[in-house]
Protein backbone atom coordinates (compact mmCIF):
# COMPACT_ATOMS: atom_id res chain seq x y z
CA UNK A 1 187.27 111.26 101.98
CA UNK A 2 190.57 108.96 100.82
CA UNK A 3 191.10 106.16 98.74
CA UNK A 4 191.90 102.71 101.00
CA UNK A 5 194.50 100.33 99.88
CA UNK A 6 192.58 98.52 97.89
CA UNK A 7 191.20 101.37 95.97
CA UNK A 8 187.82 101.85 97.61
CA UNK A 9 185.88 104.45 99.15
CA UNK A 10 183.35 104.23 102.08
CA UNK A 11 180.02 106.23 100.92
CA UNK A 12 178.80 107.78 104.02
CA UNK A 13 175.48 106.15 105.18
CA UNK A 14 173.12 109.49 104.90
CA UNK A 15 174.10 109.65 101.42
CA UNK A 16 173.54 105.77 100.55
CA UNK A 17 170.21 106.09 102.37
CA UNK A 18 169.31 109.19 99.93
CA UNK A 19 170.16 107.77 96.65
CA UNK A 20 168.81 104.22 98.06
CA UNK A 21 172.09 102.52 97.79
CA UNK A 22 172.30 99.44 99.43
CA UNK A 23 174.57 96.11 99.55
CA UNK A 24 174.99 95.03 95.82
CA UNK A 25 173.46 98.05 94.60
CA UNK A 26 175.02 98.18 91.19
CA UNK A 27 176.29 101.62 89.94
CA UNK A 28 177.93 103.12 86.84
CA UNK A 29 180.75 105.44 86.75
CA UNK A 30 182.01 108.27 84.25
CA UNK A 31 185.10 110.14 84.52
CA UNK A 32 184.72 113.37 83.03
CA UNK A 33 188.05 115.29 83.68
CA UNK A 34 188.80 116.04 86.70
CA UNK A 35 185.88 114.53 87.94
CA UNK A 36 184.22 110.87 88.19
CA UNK A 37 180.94 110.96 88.88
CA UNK A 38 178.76 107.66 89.73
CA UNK A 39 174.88 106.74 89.59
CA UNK A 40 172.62 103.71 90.48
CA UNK A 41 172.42 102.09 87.42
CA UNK A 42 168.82 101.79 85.83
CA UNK A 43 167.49 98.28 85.68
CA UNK A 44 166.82 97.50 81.96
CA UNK A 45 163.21 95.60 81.24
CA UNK A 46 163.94 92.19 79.78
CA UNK A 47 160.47 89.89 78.84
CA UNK A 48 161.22 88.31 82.87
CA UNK A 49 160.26 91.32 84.36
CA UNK A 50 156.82 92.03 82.18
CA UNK A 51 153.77 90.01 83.56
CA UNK A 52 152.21 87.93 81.17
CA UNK A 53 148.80 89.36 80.48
């Protein structure tokens, strides 16, 4: 895998389909030397998302 110009990487697709990452999935990244490691970022619960009762 390399870095493009523009400093991206292309995730292959069987991995994207395995951690469900799709267009404008948002992630987080850590760097943890030598390594950066990423995950989907968890959706917080805010009052919108919780049904009124």
């Amino acid at each position: 895998m390399k870095i493009n110009t523009e400093g991206q990487i292309a995730i292959p697709l069987d991995i994207q389909d395995q951690l469900g990452l799709f267009p404008n999935t948002e992630i987080q990244l850590e760097v943890t030397n030598p390594r950066l490691r990423f995950a989907k970022k968890q959706r917080s619960l805010t009052s919108a998302s919780i049904p009124a009762s």
